[in-house]
Protein backbone atom coordinates (compact mmCIF):
# COMPACT_ATOMS: atom_id res chain seq x y z
CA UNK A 1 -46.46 27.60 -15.38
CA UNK A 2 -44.40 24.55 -16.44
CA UNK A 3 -42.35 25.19 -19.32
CA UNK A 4 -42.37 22.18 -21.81
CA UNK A 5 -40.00 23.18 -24.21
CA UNK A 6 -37.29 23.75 -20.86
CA UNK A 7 -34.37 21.36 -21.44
CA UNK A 8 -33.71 20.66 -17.99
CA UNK A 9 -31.04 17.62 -18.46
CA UNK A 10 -31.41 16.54 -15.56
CA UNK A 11 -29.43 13.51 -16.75
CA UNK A 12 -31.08 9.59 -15.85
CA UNK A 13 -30.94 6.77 -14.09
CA UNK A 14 -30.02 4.53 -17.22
CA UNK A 15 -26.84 6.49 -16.99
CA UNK A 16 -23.68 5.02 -15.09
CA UNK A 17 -21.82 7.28 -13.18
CA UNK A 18 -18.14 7.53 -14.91
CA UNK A 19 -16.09 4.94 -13.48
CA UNK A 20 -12.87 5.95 -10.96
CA UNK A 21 -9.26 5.21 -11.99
CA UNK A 22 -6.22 5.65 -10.25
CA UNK A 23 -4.27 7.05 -13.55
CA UNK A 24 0.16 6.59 -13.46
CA UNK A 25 2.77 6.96 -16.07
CA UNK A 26 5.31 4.52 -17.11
CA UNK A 27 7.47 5.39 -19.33
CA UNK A 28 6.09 7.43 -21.90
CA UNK A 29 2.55 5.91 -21.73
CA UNK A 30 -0.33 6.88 -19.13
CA UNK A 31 -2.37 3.74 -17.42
CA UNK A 32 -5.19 3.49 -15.00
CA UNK A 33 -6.35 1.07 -13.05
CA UNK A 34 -9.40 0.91 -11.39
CA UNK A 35 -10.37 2.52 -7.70
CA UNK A 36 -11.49 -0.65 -6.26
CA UNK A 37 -8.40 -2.50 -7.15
CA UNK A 38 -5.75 -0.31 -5.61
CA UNK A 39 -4.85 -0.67 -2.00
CA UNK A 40 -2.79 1.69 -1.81
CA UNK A 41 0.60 3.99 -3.09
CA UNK A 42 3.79 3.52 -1.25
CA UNK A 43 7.01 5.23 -1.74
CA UNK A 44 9.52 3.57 -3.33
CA UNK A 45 11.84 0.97 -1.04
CA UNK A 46 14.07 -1.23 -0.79
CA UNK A 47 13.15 -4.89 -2.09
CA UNK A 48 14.47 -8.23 -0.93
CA UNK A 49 15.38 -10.36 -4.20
CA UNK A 50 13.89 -13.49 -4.98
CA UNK A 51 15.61 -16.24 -7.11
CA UNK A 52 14.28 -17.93 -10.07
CA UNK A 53 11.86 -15.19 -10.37
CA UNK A 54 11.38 -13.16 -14.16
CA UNK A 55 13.72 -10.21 -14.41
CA UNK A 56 10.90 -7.47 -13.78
CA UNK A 57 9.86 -9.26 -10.41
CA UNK A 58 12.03 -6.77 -8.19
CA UNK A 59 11.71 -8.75 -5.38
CA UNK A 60 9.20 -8.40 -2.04
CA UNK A 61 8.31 -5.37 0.44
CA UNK A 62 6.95 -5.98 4.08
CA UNK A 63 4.40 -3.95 4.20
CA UNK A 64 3.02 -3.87 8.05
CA UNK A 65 3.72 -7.14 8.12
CA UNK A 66 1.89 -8.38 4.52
CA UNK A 67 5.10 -9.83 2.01
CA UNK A 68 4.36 -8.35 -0.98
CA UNK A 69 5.27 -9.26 -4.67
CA UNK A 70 6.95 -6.10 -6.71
CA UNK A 71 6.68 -6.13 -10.04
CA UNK A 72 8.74 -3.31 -12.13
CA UNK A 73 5.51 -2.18 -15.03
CA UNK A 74 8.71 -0.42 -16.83
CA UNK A 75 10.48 -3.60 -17.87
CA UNK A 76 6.97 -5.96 -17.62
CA UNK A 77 5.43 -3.50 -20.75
CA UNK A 78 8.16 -3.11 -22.58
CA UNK A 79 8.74 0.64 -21.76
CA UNK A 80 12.25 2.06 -21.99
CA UNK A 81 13.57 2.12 -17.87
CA UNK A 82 14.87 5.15 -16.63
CA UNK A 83 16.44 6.01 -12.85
CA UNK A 84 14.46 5.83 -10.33
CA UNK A 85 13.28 9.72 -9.25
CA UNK A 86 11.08 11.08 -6.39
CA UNK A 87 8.03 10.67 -8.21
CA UNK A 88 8.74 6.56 -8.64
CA UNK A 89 6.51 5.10 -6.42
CA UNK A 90 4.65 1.54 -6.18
CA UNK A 91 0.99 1.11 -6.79
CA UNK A 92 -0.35 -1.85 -4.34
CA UNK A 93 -2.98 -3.23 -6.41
CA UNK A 94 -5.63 -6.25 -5.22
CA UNK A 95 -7.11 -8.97 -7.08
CA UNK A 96 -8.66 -11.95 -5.77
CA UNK A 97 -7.30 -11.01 -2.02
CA UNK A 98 -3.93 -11.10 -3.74
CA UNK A 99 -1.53 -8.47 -3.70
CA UNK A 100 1.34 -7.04 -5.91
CA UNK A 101 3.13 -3.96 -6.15
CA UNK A 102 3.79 -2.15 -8.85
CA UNK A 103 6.82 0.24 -9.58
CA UNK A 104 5.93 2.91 -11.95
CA UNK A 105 7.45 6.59 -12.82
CA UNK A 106 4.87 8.82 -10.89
CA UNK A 107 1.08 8.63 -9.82
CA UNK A 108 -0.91 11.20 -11.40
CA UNK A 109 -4.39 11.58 -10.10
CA UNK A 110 -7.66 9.73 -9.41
CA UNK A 111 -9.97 10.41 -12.48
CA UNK A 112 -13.04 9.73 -13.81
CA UNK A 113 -13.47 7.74 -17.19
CA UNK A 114 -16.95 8.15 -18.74
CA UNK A 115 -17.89 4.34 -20.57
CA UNK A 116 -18.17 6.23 -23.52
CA UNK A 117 -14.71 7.26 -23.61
CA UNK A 118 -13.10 3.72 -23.93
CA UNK A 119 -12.89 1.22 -26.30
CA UNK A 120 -10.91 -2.15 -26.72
CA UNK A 121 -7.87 -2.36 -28.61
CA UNK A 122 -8.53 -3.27 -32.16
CA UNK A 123 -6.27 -6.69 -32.83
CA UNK A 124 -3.03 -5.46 -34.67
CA UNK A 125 -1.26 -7.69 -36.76
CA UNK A 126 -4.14 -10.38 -36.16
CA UNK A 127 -2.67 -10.52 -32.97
CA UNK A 128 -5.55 -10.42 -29.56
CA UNK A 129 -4.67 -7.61 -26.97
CA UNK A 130 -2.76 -8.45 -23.94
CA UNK A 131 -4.43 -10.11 -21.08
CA UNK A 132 -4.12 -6.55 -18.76
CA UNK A 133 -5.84 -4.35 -21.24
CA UNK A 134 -9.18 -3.69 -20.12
CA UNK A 135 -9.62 -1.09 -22.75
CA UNK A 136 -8.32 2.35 -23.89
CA UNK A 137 -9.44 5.75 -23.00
CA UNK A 138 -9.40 8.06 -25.76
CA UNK A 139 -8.55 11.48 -24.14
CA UNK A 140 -7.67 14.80 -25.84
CA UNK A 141 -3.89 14.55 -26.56
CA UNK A 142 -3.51 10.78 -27.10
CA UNK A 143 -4.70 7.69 -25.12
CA UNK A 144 -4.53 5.88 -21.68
CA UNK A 145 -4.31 2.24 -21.40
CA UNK A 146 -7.14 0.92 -18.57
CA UNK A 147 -5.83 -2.26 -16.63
CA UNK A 148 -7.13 -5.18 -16.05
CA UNK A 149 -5.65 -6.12 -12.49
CA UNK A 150 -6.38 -10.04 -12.94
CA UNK A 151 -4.71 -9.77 -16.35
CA UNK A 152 -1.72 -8.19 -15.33
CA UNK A 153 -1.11 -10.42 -12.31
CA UNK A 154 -1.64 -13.67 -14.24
CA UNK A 155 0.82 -12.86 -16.46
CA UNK A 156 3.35 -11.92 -13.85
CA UNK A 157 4.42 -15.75 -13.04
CA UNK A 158 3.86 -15.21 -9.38
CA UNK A 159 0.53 -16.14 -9.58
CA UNK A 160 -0.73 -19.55 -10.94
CA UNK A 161 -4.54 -20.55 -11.12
C-alpha cells in the first residue's frame, strides 16, 4: 500500500540543477567563473609584451597557433601580487568567440553553486558593482566572487564594442 504521509523528495522539475564553476584564487580572494566560459587551464609561460597596453595586460601566448591576450587578475582586481609559484597558472576564458587568459595564483576545483547560494553585491558607498561581478556565493567560511566573463573582458582595454 502507498504510503501518503512518505516524504519521498524526490526533488522537481521547477528546480535548476546548481550551476558549474571553475573556482581559482587570487590573492587572498576565491572567484569562479562559469563552465561554459572556460576553454581551458594552461601552465604558466612565457608572454611576448605588447606596447601601449595597461600594466596588467602581460602580454600574448600562442596557444596552437591562437594569439592570445593575458591579462594578470592579481594587479587587474586590485589584489596584493606575489611570485609566481607552481600553482600560478592561466585560466583561458571565452566570450563572444573571444579569448583571454588569465594569470591567477592556483585553480582549485570545478564546483557546483546552487542559485540559492548567490546574491549580488549590495552597492557600497552608493557606488554600482563592477562590471565582472556576476554575483557572490555565500559559502561557509566567507564568500566567492562569480565572474562575469563579458564584464571582465570589457574592462580589460583589449576589447572594444
Amino acid at each position: 500500500m502507498f504510503d501518503h504521509e512518505q516524504d519521498w523528495n524526490l526533488g522537481t522539475d521547477d528546480e535548476p540543477p546548481p550551476a558549474k564553476y571553475l573556482a581559482f584564487v587570487v590573492g587572498a580572494d576565491e572567484y569562479g567563473v562559469p563552465i561554459p566560459e572556460i576553454r581551458e587551464v594552461v601552465r604558466l609561460q612565457p608572454l611576448t609584451p605588447v606596447p601601449d597596453t595597461p600594466p596588467y595586460v602581460k602580454g600574448v601566448v600562442n596557444l596552437r597557433g591562437l594569439v592570445i591576450p593575458v591579462v594578470d587578475l592579481r594587479e587587474k582586481l586590485g589584489a596584493f601580487v606575489t611570485e609566481d609559484t607552481e600553482e600560478t597558472c592561466i585560466v583561458i576564458m571565452i566570450s563572444d568567440a573571444v579569448c583571454v587568459g588569465a594569470i591567477v595564483d592556483r585553480v582549485l576545483d570545478v564546483i557546483e553553486v546552487p542559485e540559492e547560494s548567490v546574491s549580488m553585491q549590495p552597492p557600497i558607498g552608493g557606488t554600482p558593482p563592477p562590471a565582472w561581478v556576476q554575483g557572490i556565493q555565500a559559502r561557509g567560511d566567507g564568500v566567492r566572487f562569480l565572474v562575469d566573463v563579458d564584464g571582465l573582458i570589457s574592462g580589460t582595454g583589449l576589447v572594444y564594442r
